[in-house]
Protein backbone atom coordinates (compact mmCIF):
# COMPACT_ATOMS: atom_id res chain seq x y z
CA UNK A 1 -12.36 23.33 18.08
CA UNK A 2 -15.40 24.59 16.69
CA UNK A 3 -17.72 22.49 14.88
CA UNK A 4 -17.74 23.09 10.70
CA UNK A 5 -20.41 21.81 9.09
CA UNK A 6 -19.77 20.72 5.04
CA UNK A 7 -22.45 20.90 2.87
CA UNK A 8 -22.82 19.55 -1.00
CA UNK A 9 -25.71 20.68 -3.05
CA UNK A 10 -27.34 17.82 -4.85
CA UNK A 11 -26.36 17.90 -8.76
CA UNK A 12 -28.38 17.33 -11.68
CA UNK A 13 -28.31 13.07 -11.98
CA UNK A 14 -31.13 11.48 -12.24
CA UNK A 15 -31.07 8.49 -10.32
CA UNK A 16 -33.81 5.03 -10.78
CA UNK A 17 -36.82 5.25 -8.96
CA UNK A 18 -36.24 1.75 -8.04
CA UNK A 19 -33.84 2.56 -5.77
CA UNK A 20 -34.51 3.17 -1.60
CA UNK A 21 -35.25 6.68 -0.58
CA UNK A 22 -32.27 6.18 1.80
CA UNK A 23 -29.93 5.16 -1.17
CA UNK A 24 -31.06 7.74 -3.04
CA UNK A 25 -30.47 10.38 -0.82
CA UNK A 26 -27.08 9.36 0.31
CA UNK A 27 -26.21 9.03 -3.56
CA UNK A 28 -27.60 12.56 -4.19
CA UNK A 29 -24.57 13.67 -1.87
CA UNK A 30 -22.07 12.07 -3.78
CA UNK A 31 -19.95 13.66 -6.62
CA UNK A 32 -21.99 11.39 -9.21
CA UNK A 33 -20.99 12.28 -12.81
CA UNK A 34 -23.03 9.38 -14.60
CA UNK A 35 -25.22 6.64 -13.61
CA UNK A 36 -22.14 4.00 -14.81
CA UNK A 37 -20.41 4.92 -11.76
CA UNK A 38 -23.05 2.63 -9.57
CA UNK A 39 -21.90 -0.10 -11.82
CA UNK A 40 -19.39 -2.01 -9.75
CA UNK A 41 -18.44 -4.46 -12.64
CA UNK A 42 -14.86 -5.35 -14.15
CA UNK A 43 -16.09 -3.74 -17.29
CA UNK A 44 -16.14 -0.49 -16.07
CA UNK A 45 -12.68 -0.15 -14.95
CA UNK A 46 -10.35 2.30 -16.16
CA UNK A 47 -7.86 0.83 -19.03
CA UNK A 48 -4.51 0.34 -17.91
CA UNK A 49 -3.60 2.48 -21.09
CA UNK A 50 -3.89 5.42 -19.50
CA UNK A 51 -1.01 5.13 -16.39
CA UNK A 52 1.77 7.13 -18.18
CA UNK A 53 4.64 4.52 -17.78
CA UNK A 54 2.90 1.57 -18.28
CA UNK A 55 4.07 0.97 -21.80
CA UNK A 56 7.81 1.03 -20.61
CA UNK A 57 6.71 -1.16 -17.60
CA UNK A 58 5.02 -4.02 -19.93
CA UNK A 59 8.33 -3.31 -22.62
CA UNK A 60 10.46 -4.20 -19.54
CA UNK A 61 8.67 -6.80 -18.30
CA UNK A 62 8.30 -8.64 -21.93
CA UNK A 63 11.68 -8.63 -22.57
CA UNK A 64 13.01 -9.82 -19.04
CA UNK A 65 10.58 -12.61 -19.90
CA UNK A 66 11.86 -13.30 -23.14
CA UNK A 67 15.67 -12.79 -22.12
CA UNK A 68 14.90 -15.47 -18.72
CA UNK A 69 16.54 -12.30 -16.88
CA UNK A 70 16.52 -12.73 -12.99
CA UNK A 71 13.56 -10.37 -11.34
CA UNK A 72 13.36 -9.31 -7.87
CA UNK A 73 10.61 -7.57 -6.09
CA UNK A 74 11.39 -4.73 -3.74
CA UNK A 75 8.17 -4.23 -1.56
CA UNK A 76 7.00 -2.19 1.58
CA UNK A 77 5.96 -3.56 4.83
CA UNK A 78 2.47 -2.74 5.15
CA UNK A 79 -0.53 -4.96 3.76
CA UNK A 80 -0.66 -2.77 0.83
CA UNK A 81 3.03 -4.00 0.31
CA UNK A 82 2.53 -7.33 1.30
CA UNK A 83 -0.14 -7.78 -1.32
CA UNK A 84 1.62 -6.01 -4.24
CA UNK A 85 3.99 -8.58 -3.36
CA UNK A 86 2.26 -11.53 -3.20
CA UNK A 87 0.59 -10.31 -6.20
CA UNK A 88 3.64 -9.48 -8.31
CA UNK A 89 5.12 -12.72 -7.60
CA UNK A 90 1.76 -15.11 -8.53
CA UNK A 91 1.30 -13.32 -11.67
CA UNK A 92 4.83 -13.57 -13.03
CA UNK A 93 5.34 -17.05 -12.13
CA UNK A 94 1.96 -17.84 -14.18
CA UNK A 95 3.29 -16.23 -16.68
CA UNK A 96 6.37 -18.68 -17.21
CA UNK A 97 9.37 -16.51 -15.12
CA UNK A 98 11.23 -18.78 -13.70
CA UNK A 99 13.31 -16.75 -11.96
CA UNK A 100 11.70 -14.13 -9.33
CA UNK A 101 12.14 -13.57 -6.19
CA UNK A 102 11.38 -10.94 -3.12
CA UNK A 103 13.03 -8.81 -0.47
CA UNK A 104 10.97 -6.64 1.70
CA UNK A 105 13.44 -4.26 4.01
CA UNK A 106 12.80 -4.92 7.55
CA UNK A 107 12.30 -1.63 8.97
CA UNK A 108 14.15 -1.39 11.87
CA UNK A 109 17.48 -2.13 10.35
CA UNK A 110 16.92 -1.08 6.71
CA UNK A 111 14.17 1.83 6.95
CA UNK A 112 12.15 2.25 3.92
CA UNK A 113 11.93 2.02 0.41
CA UNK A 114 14.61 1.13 -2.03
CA UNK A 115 17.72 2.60 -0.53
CA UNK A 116 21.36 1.83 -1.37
CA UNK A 117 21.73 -0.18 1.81
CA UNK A 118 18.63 -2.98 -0.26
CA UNK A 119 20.17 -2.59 -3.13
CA UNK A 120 23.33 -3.85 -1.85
CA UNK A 121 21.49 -6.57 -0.57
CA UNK A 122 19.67 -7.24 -3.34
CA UNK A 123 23.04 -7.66 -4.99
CA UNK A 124 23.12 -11.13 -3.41
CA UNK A 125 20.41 -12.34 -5.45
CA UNK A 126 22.02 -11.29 -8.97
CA UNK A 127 19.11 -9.24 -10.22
CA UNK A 128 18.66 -8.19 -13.44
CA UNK A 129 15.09 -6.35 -13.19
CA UNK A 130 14.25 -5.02 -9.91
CA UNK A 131 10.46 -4.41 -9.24
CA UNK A 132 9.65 -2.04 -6.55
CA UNK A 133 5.79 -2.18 -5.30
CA UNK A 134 4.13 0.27 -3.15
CA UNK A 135 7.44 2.24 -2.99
CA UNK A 136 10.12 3.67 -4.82
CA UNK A 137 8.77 7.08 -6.14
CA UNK A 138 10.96 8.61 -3.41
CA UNK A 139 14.07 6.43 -4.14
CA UNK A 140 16.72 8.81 -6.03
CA UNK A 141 19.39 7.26 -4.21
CA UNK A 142 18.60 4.22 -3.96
CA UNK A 143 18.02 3.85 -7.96
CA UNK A 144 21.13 5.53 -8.67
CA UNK A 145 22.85 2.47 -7.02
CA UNK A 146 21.09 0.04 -9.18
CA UNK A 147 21.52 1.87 -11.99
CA UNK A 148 25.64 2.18 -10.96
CA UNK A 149 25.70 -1.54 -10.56
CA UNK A 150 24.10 -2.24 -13.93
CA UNK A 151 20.54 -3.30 -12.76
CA UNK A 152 17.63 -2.40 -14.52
CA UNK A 153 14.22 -0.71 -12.63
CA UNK A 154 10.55 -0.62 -12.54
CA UNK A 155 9.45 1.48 -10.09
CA UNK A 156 5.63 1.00 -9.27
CA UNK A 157 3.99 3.63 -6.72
CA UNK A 158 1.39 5.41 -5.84
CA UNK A 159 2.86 7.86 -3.10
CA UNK A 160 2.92 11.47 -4.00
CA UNK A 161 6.20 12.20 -5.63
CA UNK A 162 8.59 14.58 -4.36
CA UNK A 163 10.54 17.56 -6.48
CA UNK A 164 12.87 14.86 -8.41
CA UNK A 165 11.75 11.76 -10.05
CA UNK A 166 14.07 8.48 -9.43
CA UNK A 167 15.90 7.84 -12.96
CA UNK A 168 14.33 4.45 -13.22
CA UNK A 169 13.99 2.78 -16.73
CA UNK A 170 9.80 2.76 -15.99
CA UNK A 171 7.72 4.37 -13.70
CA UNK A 172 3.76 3.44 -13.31
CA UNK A 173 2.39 5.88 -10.49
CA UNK A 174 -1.33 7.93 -11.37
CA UNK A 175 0.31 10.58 -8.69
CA UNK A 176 3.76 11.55 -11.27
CA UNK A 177 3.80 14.46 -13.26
CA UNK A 178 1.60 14.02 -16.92
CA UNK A 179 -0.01 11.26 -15.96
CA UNK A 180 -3.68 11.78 -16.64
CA UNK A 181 -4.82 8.19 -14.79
CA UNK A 182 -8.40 9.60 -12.90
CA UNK A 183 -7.83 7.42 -10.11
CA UNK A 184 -5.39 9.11 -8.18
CA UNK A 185 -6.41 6.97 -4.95
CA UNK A 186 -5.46 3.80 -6.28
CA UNK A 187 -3.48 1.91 -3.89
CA UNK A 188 -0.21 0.21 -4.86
CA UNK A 189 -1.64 -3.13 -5.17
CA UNK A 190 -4.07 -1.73 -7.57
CA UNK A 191 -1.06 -0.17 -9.02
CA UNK A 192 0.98 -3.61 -9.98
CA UNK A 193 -2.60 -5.28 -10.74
CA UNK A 194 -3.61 -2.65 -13.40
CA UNK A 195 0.99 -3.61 -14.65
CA UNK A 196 -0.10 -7.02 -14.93
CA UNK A 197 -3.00 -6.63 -16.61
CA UNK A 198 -1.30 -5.08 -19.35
CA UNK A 199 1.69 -7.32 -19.32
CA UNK A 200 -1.09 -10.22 -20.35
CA UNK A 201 -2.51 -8.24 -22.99
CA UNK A 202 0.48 -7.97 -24.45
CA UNK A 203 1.84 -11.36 -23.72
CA UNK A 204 -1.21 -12.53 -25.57
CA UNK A 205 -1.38 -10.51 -28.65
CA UNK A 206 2.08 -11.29 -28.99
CA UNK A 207 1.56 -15.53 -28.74
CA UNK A 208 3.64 -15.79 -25.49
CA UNK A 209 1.16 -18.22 -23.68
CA UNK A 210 0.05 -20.35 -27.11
CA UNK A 211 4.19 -20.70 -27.73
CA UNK A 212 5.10 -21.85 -24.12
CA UNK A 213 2.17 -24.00 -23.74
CA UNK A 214 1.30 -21.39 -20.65
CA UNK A 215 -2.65 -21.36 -19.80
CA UNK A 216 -3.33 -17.52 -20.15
CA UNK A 217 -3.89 -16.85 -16.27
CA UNK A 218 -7.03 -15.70 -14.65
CA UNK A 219 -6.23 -12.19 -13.34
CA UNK A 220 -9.52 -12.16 -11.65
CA UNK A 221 -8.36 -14.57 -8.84
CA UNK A 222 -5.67 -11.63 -7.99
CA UNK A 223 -8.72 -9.36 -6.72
CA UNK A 224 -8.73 -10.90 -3.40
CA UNK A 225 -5.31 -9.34 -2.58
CA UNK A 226 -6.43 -6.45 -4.60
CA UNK A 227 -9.37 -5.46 -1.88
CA UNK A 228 -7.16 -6.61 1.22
CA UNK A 229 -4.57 -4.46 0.35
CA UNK A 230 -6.73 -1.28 -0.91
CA UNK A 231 -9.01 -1.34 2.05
CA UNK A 232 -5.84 -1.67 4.37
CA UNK A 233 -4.22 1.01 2.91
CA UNK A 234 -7.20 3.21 3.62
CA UNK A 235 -7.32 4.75 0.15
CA UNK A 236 -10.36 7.11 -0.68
CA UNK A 237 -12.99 4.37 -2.33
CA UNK A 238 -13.57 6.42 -5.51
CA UNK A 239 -15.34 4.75 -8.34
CA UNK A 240 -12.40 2.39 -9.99
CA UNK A 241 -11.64 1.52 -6.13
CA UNK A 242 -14.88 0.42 -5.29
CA UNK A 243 -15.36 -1.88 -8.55
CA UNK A 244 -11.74 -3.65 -7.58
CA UNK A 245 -12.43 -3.93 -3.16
CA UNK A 246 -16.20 -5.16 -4.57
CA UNK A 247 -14.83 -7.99 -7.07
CA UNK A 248 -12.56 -9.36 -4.53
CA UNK A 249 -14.95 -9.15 -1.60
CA UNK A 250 -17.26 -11.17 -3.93
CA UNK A 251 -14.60 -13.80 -4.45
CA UNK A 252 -13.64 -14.15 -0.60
CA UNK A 253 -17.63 -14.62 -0.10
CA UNK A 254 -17.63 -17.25 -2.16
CA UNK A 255 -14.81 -19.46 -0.78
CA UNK A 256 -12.28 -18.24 -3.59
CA UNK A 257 -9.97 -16.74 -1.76
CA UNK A 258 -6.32 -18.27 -0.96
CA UNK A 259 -5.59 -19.96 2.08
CA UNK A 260 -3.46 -17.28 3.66
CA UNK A 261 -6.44 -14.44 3.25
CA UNK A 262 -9.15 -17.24 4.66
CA UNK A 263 -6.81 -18.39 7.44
CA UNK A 264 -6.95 -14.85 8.98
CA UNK A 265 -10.46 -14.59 8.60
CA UNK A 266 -11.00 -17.57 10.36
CA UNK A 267 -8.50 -16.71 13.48
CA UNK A 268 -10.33 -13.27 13.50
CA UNK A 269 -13.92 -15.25 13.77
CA UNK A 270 -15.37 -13.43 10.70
CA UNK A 271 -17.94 -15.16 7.99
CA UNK A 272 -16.57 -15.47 4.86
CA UNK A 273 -20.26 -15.47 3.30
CA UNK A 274 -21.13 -12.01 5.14
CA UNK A 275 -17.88 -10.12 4.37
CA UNK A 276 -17.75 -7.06 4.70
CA UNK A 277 -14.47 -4.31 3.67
CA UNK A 278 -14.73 -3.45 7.09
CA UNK A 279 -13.93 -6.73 7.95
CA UNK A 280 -10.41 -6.56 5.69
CA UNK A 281 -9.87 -3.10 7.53
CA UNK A 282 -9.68 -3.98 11.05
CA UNK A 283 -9.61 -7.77 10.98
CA UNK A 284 -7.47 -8.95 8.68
CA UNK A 285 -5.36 -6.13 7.72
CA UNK A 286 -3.73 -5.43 11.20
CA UNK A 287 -2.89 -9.18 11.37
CA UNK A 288 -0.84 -9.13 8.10
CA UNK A 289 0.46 -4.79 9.14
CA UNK A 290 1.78 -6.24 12.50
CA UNK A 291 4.31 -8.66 10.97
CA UNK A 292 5.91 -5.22 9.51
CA UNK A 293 5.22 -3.29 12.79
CA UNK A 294 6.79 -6.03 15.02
CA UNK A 295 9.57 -8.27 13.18
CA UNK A 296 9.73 -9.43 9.06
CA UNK A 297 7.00 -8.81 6.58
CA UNK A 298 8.00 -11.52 5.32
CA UNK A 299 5.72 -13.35 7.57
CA UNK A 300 2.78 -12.00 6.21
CA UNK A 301 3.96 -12.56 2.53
CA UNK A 302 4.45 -15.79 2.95
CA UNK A 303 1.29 -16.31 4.52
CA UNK A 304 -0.34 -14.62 1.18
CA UNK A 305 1.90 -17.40 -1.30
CA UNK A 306 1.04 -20.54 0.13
CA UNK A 307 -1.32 -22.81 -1.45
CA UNK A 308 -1.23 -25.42 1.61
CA UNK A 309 -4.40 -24.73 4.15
CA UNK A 310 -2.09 -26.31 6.44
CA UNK A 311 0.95 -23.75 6.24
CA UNK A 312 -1.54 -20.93 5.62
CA UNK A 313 -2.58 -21.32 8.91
CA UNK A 314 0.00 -21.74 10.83
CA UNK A 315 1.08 -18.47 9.24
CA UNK A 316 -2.03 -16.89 10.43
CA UNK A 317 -1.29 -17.86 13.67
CA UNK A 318 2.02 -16.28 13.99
CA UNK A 319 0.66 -13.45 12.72
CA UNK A 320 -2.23 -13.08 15.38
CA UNK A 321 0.39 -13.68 17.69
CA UNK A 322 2.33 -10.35 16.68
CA UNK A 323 -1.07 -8.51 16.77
CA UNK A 324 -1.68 -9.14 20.39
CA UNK A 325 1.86 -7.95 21.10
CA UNK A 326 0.77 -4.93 19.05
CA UNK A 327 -1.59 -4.30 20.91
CA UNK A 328 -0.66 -4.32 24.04
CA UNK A 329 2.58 -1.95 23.04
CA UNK A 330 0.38 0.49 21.67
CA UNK A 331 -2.24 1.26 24.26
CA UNK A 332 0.57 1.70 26.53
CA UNK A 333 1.98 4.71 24.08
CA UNK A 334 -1.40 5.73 23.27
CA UNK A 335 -1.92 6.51 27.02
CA UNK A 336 1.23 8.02 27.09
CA UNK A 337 0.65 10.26 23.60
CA UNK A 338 -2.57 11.35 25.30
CA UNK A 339 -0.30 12.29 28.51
CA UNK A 340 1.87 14.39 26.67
CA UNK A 341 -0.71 16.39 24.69
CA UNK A 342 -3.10 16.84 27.87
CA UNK A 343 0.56 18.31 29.48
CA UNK A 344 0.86 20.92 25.92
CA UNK A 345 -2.64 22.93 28.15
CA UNK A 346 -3.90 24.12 24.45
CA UNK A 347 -7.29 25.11 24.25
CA UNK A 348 -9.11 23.26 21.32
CA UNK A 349 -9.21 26.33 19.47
CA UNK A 350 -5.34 27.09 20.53
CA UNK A 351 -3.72 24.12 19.24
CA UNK A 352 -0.93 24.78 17.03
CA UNK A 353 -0.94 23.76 13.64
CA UNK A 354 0.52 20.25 13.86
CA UNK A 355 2.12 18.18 16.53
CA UNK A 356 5.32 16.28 17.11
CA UNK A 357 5.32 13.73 19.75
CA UNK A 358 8.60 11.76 21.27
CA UNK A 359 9.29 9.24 23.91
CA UNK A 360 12.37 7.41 24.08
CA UNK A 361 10.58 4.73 25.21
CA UNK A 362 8.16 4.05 22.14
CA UNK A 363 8.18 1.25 19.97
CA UNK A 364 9.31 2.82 16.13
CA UNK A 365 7.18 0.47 14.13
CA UNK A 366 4.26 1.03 15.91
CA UNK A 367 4.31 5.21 16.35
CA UNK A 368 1.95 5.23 12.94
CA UNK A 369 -0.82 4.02 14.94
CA UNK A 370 -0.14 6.61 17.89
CA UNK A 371 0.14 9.62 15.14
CA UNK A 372 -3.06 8.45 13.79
CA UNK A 373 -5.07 8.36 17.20
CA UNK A 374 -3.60 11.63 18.40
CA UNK A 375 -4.59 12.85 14.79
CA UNK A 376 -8.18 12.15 15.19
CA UNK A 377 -8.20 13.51 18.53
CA UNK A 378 -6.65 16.84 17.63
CA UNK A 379 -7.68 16.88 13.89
CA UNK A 380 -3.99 18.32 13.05
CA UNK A 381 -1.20 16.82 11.11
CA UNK A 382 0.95 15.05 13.71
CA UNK A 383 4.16 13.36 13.75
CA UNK A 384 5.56 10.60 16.42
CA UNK A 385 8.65 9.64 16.65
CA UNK A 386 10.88 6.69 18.44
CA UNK A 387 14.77 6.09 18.82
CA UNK A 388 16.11 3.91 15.80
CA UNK A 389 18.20 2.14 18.40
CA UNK A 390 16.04 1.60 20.99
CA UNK A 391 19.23 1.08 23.14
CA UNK A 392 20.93 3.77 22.07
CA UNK A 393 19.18 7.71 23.43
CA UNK A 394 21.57 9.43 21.30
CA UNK A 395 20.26 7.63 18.22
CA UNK A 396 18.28 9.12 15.21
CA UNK A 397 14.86 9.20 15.44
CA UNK A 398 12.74 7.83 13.04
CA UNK A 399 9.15 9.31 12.58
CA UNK A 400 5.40 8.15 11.38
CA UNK A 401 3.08 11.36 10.28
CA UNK A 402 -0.49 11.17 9.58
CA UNK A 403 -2.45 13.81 8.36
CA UNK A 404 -5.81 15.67 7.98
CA UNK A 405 -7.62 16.19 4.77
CA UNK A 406 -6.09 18.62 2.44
CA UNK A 407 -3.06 18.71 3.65
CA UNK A 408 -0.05 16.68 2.45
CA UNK A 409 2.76 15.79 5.14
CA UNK A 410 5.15 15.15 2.59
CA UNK A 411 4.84 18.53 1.43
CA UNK A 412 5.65 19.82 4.43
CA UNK A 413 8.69 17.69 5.38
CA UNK A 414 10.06 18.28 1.66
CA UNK A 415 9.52 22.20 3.25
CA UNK A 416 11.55 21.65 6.04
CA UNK A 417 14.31 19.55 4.69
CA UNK A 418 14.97 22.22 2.07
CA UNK A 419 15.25 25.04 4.71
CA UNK A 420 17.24 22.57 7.34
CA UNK A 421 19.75 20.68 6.01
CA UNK A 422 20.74 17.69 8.02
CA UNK A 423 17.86 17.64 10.04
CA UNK A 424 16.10 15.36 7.65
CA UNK A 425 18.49 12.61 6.78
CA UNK A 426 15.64 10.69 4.44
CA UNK A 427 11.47 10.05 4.17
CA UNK A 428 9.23 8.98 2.15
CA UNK A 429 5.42 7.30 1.69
């Protein structure tokens, strides 16, 4: 594959003298548009305001309050997931519900997002409200069911929406149609953080915490989850991104982090006072993603709610435990993926568009990280896929895609699910 070279002439800013050559330089490359944009304080964050939906979210949200409605949080098993999670739950419980709880589909049985299949099983915990985080933009069906059985939703996202929007009674995602959020990289923890920072404004002007004798919570000690679960998620760090990873990373230097998030950092030999995001990327973050990959994100949730040092590890532990196991099951189908593309004889400059890889032998939740190595090695959207019922040949298959800049898979599979019916039975992400 030929070499391609990108180039950016520098623009007009004028940045400090005081600042290294080096620095300067490098910042010379970026798309600067004012000199507020090297300010990496709280200040300078975007107001929640302007996420079309977030009105109706907070509206919801008061009144379930209010009402002492029952509110359960539907999230996705990744970190980003894990954290809105965590996240969601803190907050609301600070703020006086007394009745919230979680479910987080385990993906070999369930699949994901908030299909009719969860929402029958959310059933079982009487919802009123259900919350989804980090999912749910991509949920027609699965709202239609809660809708049918007389439950309200909040859908919170930041996935790409398809065609159709999920008839939900909110929906906060920068990515839907007329909403004029700039920070269309947000991740979905950043997503539920920006809900509940709005939720307390209103709470507040409204004399929720003065009446219920509720100290108005701290938001700030959120941003630890905030940074784990936007550096995880590998979202592009654009401006509003950088301020919330470099809040949180200041917190976790400085010993305020909770239990669960210092636990893993301790297992994975890191020093809290020289964090790095790098560290959260590839130390901490495939700890908490294997719990997902291997067995129950609930694991890793869990790990992210307890206030005991003593649970919090132990926790951490049974997470390391599934990311050794990880591990080892993917360098055995990363050799293989590499097998089966060296066998495909392409030239680099011959390689079709995209790639789909399939061994009935691979491990479903861990085929992301194989689509994501062959991607970098090809530098073409590729998709791997593994048996559903890993005892079963005849099975479905379920798939992980990863892509290349500028091109959206989920285009693409909305592309070929419209011209093949039955061939795509349901995706999302």
């Amino acid at each position: 594959m030929p070499i391609q070279l990108i180039t950016r002439t520098p623009g007009d800013l004028v940045l400090p003298e005081s600042l290294p050559p080096l620095v300067r330089r490098i910042y010379s490359q970026r798309p600067l548009a004012a000199l507020t944009e090297l300010e990496l304080t709280l200040s300078q964050l975007i107001p929640p305001a302007r996420l079309k939906g977030i009105d109706a979210a907070v509206g919801l949200l008061e009144a379930a309050l209010k009402e002492g409605e029952r509110l359960l949080i539907v999230a996705d098993f990744d970190a980003d997931g894990a954290t809105s999670c965590a996240l969601a739950l803190t907050v609301l419980r600070a703020f006086g519900c007394a009745h919230v709880d979680y479910i987080v589909p385990n993906r070999f049985e369930y699949g994901y997002g908030l299909t009719p299949e969860i929402v029958e099983l959310a059933k079982g915990k009487n919802p009123d409200l259900i919350i989804t985080v980090d999912n749910g933009i991509s949920s027609i069906e699965g709202i239609e069911s809660a809708r049918a059985a007389g439950i309200k939703t909040l859908v919170t996202d930041h996935h790409l929406p398809g065609r159709e929007l999920p008839a939900a009674d909110a929906i906060v995602n920068p990515n839907q149609p007329g909403c004029e959020f700039p920070s269309k990289s947000i991740a979905g923890v950043g997503v539920i953080f920006y809900v509940m920072l709005a939720l307390r404004s209103r709470l507040r002007d409204n004399g929720w915490f003065t009446s219920k004798g509720i100290p108005e919570p701290n938001l700030a000690e959120q941003l630890d989850l905030v940074a784990l679960g936007t550096v995880a998620d590998v979202v592009a760090l654009d401006h509003n991104n950088r301020i919330l990873v470099s809040e949180g990373i200041k917190r976790i230097r400085a010993g305020r982090a909770r239990p669960g998030i210092l636990s893993l950092l301790t297992l994975a030999k890191r020093n809290f006072s020289t964090l790095a995001a790098s560290d959260l990327g590839f130390a901490v973050g495939p700890r908490l993603n294997a719990a997902g990959r291997l067995d129950d994100m609930s694991t890793g949730i869990e790990c992210l709610l307890t206030q005991s040092e003593h649970e919090a590890h132990e926790y951490a532990l049974e997470l390391d435990g599934m990311n050794k196991d990880r591990r080892d099951i993917e360098a055995g189908m990363r050799e293989q993926a590499f097998a089966l593309v060296d066998q495909l004889a392409f030239d680099a400059d011959d390689l079709p568009a995209g790639l789909s890889l399939f061994d009935e032998r691979w491990h479903q939740g861990v085929v992301g990280i194989v689509a994501s190595r062959i991607k970098e090695r090809c530098h073409r959207p590729v998709i791997a896929f593994a048996l559903a019922d890993a005892d079963d040949p005849e099975s479905e298959l379920k798939g992980s895609a990863r892509s290349i800049p500028g091109f959206h898979i989920r285009d693409a599979l909305d592309a070929v699910a419209a011209a093949n019916p039955g061939l795509v039975t349901k995706f999302g992400g």
